[in-house]
C-alpha atoms as a PDB file:
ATOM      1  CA  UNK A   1      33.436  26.260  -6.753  1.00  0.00           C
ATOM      2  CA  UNK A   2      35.372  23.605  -8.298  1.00  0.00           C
ATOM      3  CA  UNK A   3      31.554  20.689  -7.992  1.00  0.00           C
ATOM      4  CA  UNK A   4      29.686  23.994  -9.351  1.00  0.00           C
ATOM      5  CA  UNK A   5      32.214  23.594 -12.465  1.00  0.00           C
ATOM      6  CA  UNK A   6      31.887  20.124 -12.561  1.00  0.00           C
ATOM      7  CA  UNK A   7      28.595  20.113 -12.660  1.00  0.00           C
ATOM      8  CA  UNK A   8      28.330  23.040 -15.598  1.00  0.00           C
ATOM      9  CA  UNK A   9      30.918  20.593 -17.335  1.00  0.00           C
ATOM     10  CA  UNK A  10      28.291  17.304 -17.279  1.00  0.00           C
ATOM     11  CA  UNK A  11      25.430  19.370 -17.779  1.00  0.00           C
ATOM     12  CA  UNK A  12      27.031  21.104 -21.454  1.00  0.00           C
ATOM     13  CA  UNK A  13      28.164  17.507 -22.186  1.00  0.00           C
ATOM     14  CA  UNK A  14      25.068  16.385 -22.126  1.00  0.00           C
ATOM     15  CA  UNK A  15      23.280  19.016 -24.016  1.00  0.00           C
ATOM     16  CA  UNK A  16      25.805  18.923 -26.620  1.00  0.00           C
ATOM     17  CA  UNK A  17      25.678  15.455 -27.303  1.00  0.00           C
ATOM     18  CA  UNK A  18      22.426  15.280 -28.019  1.00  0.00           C
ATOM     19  CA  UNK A  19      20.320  14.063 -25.492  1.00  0.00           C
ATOM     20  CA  UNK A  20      19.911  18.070 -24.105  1.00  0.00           C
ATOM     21  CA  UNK A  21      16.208  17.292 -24.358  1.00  0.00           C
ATOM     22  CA  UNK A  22      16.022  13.762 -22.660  1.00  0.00           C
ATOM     23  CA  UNK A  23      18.548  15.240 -19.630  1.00  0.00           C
ATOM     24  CA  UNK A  24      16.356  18.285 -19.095  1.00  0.00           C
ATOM     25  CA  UNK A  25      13.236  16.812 -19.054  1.00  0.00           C
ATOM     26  CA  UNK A  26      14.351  13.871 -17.062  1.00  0.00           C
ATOM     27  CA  UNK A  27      15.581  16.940 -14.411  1.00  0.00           C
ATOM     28  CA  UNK A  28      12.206  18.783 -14.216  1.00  0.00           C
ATOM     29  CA  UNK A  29      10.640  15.530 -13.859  1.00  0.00           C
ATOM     30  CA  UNK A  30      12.599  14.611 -10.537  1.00  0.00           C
ATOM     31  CA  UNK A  31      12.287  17.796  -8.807  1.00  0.00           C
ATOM     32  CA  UNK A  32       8.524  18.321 -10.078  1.00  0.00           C
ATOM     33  CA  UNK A  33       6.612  17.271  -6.737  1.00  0.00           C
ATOM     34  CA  UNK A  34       4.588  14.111  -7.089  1.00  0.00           C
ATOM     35  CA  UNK A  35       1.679  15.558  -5.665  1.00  0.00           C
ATOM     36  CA  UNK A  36      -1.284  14.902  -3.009  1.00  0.00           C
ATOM     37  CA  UNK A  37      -1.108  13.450  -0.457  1.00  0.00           C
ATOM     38  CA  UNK A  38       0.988  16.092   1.422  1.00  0.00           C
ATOM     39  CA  UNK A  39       2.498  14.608   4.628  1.00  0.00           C
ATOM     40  CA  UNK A  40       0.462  16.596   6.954  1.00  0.00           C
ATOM     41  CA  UNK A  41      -2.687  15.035   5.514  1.00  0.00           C
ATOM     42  CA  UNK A  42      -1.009  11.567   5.761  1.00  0.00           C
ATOM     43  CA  UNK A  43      -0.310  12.418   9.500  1.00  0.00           C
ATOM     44  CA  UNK A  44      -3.385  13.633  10.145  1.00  0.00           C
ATOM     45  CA  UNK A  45      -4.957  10.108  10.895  1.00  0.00           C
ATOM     46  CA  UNK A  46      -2.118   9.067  13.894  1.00  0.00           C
ATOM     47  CA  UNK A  47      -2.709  12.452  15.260  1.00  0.00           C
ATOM     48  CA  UNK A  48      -6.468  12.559  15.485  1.00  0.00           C
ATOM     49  CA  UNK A  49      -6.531   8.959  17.051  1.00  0.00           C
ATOM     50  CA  UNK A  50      -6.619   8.875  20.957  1.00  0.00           C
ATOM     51  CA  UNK A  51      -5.446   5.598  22.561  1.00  0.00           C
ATOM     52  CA  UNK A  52      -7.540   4.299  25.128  1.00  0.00           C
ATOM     53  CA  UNK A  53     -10.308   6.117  23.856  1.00  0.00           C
ATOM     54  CA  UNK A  54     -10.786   6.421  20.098  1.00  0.00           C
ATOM     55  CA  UNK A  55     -12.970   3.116  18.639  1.00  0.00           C
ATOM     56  CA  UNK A  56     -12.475   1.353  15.429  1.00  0.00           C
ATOM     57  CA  UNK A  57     -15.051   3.199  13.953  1.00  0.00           C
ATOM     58  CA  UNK A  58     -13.683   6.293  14.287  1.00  0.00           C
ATOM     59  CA  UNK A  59      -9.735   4.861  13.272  1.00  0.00           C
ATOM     60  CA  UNK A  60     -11.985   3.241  10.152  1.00  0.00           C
ATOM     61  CA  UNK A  61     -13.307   6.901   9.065  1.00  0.00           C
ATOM     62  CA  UNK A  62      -9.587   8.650   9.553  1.00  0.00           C
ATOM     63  CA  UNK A  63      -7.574   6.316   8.186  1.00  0.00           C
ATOM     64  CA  UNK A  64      -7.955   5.280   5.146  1.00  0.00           C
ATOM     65  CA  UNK A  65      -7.970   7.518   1.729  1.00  0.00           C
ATOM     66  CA  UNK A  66      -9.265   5.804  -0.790  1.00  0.00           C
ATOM     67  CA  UNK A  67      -7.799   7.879  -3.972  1.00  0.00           C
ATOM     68  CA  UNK A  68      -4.456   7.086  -2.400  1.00  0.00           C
ATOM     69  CA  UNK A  69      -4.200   4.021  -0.630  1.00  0.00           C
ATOM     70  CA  UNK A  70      -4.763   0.432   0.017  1.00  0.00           C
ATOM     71  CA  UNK A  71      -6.793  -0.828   3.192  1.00  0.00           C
ATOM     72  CA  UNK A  72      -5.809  -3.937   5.509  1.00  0.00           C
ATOM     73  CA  UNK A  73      -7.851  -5.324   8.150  1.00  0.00           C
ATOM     74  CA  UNK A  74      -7.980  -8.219  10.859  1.00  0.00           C
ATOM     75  CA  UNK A  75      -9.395  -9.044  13.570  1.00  0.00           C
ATOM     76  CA  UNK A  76      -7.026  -6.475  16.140  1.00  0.00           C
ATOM     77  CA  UNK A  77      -5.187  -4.524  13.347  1.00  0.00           C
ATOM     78  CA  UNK A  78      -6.030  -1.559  10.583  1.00  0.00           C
ATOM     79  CA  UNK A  79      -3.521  -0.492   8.049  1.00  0.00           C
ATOM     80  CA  UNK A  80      -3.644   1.583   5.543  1.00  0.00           C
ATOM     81  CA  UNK A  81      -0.680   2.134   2.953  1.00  0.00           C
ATOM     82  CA  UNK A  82       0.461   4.067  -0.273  1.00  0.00           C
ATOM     83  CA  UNK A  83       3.078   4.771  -2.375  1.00  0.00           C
ATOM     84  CA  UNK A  84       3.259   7.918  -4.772  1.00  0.00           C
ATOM     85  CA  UNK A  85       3.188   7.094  -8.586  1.00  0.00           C
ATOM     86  CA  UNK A  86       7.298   7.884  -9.064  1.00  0.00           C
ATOM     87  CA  UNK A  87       7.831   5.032  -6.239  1.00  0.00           C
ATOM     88  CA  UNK A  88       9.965   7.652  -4.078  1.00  0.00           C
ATOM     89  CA  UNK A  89       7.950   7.912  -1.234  1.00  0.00           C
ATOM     90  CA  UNK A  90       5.477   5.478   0.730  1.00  0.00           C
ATOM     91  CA  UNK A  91       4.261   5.229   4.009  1.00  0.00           C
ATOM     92  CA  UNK A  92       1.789   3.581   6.255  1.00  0.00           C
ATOM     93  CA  UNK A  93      -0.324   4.304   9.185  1.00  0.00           C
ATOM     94  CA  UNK A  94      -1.554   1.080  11.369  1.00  0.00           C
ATOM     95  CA  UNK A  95      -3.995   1.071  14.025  1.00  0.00           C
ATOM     96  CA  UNK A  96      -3.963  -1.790  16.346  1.00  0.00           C
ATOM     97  CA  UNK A  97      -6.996  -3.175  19.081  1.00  0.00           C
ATOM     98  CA  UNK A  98      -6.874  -5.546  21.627  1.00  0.00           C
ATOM     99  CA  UNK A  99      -9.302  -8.008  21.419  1.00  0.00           C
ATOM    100  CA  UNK A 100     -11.354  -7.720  24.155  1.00  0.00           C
ATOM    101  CA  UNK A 101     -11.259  -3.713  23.902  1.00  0.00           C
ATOM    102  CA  UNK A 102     -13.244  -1.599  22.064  1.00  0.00           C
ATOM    103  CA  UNK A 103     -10.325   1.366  21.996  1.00  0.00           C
ATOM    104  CA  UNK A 104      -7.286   1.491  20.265  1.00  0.00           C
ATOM    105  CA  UNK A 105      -4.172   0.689  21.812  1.00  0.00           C
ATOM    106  CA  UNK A 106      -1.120   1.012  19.384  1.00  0.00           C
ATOM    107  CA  UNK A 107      -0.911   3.534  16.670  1.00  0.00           C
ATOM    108  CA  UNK A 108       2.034   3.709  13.973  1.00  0.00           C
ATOM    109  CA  UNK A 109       2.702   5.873  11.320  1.00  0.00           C
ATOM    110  CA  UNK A 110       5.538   5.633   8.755  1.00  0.00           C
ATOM    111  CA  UNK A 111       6.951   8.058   5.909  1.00  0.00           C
ATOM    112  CA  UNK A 112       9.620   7.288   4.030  1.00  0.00           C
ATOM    113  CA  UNK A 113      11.259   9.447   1.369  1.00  0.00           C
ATOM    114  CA  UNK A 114      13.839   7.693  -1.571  1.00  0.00           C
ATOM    115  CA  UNK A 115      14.934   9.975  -4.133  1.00  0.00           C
ATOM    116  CA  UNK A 116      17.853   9.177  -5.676  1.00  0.00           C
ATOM    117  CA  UNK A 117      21.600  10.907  -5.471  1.00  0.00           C
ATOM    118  CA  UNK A 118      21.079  13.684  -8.795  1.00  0.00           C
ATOM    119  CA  UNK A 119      24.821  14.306  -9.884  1.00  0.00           C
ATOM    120  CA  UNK A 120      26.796  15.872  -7.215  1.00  0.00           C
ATOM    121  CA  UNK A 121      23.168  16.683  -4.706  1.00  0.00           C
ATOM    122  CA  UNK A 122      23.385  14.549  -1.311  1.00  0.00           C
ATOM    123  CA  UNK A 123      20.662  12.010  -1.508  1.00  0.00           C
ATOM    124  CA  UNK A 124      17.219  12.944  -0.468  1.00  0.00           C
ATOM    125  CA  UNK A 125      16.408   9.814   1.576  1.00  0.00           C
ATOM    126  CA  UNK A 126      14.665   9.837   4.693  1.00  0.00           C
ATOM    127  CA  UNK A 127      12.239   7.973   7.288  1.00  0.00           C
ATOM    128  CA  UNK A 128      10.034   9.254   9.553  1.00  0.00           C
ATOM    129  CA  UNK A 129       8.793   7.059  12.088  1.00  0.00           C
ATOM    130  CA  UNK A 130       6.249   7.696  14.898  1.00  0.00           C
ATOM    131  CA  UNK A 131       4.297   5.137  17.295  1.00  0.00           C
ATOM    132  CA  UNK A 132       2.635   5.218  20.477  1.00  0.00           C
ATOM    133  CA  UNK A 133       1.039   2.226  22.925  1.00  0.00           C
ATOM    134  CA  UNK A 134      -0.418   1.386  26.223  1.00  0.00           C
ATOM    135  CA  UNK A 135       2.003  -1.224  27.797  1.00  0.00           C
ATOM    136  CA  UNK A 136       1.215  -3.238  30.915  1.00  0.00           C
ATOM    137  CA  UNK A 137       2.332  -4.081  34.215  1.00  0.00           C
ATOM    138  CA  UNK A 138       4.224  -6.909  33.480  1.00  0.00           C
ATOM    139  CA  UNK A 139       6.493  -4.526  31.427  1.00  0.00           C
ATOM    140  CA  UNK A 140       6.271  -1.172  32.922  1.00  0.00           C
ATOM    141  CA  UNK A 141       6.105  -3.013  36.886  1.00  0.00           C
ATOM    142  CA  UNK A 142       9.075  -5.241  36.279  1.00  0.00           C
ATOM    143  CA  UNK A 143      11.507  -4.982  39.034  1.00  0.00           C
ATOM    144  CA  UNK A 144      14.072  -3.857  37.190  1.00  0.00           C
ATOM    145  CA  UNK A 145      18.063  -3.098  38.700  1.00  0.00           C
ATOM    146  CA  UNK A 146      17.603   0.234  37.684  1.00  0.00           C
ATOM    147  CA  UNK A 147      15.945   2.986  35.256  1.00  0.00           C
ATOM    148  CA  UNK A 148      17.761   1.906  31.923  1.00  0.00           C
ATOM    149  CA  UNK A 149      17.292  -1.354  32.675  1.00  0.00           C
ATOM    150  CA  UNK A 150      13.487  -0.554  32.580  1.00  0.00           C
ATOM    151  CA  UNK A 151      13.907   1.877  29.504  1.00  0.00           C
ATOM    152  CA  UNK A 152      15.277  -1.260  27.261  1.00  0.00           C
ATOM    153  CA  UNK A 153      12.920  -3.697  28.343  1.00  0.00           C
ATOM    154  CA  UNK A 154      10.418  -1.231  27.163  1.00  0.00           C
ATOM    155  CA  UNK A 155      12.123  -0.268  23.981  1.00  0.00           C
ATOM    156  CA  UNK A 156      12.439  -4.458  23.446  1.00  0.00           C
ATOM    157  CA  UNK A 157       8.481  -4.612  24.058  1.00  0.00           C
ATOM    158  CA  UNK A 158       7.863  -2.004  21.141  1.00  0.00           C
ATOM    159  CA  UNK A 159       9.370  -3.826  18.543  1.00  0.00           C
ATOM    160  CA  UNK A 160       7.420  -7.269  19.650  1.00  0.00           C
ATOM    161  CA  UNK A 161       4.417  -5.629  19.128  1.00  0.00           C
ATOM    162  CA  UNK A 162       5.733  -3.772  15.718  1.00  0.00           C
ATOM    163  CA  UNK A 163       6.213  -7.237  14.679  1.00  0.00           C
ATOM    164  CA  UNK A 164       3.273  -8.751  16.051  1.00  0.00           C
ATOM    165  CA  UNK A 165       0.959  -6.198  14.501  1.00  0.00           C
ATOM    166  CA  UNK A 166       2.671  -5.937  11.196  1.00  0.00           C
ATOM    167  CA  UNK A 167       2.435  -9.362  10.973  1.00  0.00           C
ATOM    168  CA  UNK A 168      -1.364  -9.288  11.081  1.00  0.00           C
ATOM    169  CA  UNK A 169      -1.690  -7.577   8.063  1.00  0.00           C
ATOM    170  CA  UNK A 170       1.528  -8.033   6.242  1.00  0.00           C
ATOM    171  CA  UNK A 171       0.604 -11.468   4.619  1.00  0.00           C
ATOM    172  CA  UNK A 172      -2.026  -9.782   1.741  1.00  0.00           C
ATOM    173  CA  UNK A 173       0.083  -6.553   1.693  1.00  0.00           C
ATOM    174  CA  UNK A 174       2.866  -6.636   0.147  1.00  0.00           C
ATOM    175  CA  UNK A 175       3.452  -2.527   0.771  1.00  0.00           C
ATOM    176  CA  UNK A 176       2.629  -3.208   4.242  1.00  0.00           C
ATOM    177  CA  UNK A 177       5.051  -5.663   4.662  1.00  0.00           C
ATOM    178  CA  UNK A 178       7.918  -3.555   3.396  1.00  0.00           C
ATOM    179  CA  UNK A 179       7.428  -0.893   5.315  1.00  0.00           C
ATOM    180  CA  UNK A 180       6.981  -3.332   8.507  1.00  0.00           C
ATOM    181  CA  UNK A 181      10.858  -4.996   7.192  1.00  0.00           C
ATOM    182  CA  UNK A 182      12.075  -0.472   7.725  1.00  0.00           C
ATOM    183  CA  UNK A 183      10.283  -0.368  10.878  1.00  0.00           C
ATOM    184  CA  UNK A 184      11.533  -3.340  12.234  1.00  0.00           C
ATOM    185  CA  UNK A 185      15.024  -2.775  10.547  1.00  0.00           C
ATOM    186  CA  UNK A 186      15.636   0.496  12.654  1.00  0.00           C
ATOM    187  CA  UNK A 187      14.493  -0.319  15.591  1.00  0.00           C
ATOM    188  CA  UNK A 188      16.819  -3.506  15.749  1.00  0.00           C
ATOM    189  CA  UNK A 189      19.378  -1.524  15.032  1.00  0.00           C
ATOM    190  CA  UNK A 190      18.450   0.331  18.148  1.00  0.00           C
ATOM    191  CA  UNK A 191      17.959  -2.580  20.592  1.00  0.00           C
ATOM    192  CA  UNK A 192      21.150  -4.503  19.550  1.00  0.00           C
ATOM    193  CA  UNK A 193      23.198  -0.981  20.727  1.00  0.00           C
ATOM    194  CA  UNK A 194      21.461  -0.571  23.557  1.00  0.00           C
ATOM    195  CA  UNK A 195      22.387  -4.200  24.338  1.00  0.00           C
ATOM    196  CA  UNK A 196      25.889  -3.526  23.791  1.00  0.00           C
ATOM    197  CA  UNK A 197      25.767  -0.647  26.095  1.00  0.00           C
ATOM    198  CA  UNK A 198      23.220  -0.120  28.455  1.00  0.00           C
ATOM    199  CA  UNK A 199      24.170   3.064  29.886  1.00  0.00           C
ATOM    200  CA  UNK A 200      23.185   4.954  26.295  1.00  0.00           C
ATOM    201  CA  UNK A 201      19.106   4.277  27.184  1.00  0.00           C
ATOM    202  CA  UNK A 202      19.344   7.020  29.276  1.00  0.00           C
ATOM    203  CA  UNK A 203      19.585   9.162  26.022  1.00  0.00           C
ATOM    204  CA  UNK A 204      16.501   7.849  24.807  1.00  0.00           C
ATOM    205  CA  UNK A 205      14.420  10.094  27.061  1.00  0.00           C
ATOM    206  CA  UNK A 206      16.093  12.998  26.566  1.00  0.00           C
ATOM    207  CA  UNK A 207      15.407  15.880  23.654  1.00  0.00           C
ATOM    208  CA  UNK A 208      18.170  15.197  21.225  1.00  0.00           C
ATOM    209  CA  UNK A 209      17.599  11.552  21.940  1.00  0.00           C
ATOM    210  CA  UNK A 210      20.031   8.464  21.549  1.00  0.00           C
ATOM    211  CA  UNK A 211      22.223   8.843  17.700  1.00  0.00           C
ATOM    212  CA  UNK A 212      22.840   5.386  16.028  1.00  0.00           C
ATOM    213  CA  UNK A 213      24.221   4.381  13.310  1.00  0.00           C
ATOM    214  CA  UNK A 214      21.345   2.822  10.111  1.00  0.00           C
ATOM    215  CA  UNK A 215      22.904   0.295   7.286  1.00  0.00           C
ATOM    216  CA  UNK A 216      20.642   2.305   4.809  1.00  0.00           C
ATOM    217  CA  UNK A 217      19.843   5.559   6.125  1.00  0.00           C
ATOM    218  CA  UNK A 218      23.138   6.422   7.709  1.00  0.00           C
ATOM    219  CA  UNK A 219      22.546   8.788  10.814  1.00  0.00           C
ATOM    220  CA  UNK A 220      19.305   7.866  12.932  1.00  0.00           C
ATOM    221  CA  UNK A 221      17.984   9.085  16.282  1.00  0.00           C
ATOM    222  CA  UNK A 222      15.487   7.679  18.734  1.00  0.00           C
ATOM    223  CA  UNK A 223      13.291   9.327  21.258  1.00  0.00           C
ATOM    224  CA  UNK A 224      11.339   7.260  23.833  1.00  0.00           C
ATOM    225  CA  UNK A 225       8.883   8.450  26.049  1.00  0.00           C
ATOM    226  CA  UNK A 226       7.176   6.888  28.941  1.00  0.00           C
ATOM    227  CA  UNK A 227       4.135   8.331  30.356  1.00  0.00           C
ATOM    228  CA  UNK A 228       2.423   6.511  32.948  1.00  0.00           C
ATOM    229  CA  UNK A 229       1.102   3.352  30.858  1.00  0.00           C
ATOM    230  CA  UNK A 230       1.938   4.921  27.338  1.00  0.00           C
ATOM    231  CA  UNK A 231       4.955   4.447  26.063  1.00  0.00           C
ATOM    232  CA  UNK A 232       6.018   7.066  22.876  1.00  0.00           C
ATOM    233  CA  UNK A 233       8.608   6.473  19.852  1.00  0.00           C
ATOM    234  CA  UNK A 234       9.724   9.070  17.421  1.00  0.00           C
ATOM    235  CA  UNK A 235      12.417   7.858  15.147  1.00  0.00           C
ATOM    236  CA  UNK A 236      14.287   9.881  11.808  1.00  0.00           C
ATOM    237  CA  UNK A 237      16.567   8.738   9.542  1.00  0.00           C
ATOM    238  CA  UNK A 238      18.815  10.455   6.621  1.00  0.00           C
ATOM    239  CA  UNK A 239      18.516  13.839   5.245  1.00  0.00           C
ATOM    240  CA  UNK A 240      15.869  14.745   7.483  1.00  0.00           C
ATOM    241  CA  UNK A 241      17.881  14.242  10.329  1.00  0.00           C
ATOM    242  CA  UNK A 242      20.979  15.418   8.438  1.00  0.00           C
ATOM    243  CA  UNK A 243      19.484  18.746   7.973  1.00  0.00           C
ATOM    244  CA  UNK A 244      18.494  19.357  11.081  1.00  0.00           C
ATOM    245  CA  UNK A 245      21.898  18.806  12.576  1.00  0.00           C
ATOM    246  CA  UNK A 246      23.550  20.993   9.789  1.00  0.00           C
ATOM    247  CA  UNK A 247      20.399  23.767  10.914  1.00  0.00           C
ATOM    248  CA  UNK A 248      21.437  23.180  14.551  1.00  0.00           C
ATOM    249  CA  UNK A 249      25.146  23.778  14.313  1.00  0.00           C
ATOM    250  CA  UNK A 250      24.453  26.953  12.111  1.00  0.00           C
ATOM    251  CA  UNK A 251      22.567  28.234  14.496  1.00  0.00           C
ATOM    252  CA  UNK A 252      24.922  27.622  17.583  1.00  0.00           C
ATOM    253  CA  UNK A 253      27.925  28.901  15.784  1.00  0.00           C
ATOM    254  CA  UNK A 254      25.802  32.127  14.969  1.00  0.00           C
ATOM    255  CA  UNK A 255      24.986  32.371  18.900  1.00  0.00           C
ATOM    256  CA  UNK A 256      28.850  31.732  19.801  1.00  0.00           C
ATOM    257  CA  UNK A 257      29.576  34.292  17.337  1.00  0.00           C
ATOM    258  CA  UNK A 258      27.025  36.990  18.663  1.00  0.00           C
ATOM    259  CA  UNK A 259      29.054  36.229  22.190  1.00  0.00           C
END
């Protein structure tokens, strides 16, 4: 009761001394939504796009939306980024090809969310990120002393090729290559704990995943799955994670309370 005060206090402040107008509109204006793309027709690209199967062609025709974003090729990698026109959120979906195959074999997709802290409101910020690619036997074959031994060799091998692809296409985009600095940024994070202690990989296959702790993002959690030669990430940072912790224990306090 006593923030809800507070904040009636700022908000009469302000409207009495004469910049009402400037504070309102400035208010609509950050909780107005900044429009198309929506996130589910950003995904839609990384979904539709079958390793070992879909051809660059097809990747070509998916990813990339002209009114909204800027296009990055080589000679193994397609990216595609954009940014909304308030600067808040931007992501980036990246296909990458082996060069002596025709099919993809990496996919990435990134969306990150950076409103700002309004008054006394918890900050919006979140990240989103999603990747999946065929690994091969000199990774997956290793004889390794045991299961999370294998599990961080593997998570180790996913951010060499995050870097190796990003750096394909992150010399003549400059959007690219900021998103590539969050990707890799999280997923250090991840590797240096698992480092530090082994025994928490075995988190990383299962649902809730493996928690760690992000310099920017604060809360983060990791899923890894490993299916035959295809290796999964999904990765979530901030409020998005944030809320669906606060959603979970809601829910399991209303089930202990039914009891």
């Amino acid at each position: 009761m006593r923030d809800v005060k507070s904040v009636l206090l700022v908000v009469c402040c302000l409207f009495c001394g004469g910049c009402g107008g400037t504070f309102w509109a400035d208010t609509v204006e950050l909780f107005r939504p900044e429009g198309d793309p929506n996130d589910d027709v950003i995904s839609a690209a990384y979904e539709a796009t079958r390793l070992k199967e879909s051809s660059a062609a097809d990747v070509l025709v998916r990813l990339y939306l002209p009114a909204y974003e800027q296009l990055s090729q080589s000679k193994s990698v397609i990216a595609s980024t954009g940014q909304k026109k308030k600067g808040y959120k931007r992501w980036l979906k990246m296909v990458a090809f082996d060069e002596n195959e025709l099919a993809a074999r990496r996919k990435y997709l990134l969306i990150v969310d950076e409103k700002p802290k309004f008054l006394f409101v918890e900050p919006w910020a979140n990240l989103r990120f999603n990747c999946e690619m065929v690994l091969g036997p000199d990774v997956l074959d290793e004889p390794y002393s045991n299961e999370n031994a294998r599990r961080i060799a593997v998570a180790k091998q996913v951010l060499e090729n995050v870097r190796r692809d990003m750096d394909e296409v992150g010399q003549d985009n400059k959007a690219a290559e900021v998103c590539g600095m969050l990707i890799n940024q999280a997923l250090e994070t991840v590797v240096v704990q698992l480092d530090s202690s082994p025994v928490l990989a075995g988190k990383l296959s299962e649902p809730e995943g493996l928690a760690f702790e992000h310099i920017s993002f604060d809360k983060g959690k990791i899923r890894m799955q490993i299916d035959g030669d295809i290796v999964a990430v999904e990765l979530k940072l901030g409020s998005i994670l944030k809320k669906r912790l606060e959603w979970t224990g809601r829910s399991l306090k209303y089930k202990r309370q039914e009891h």
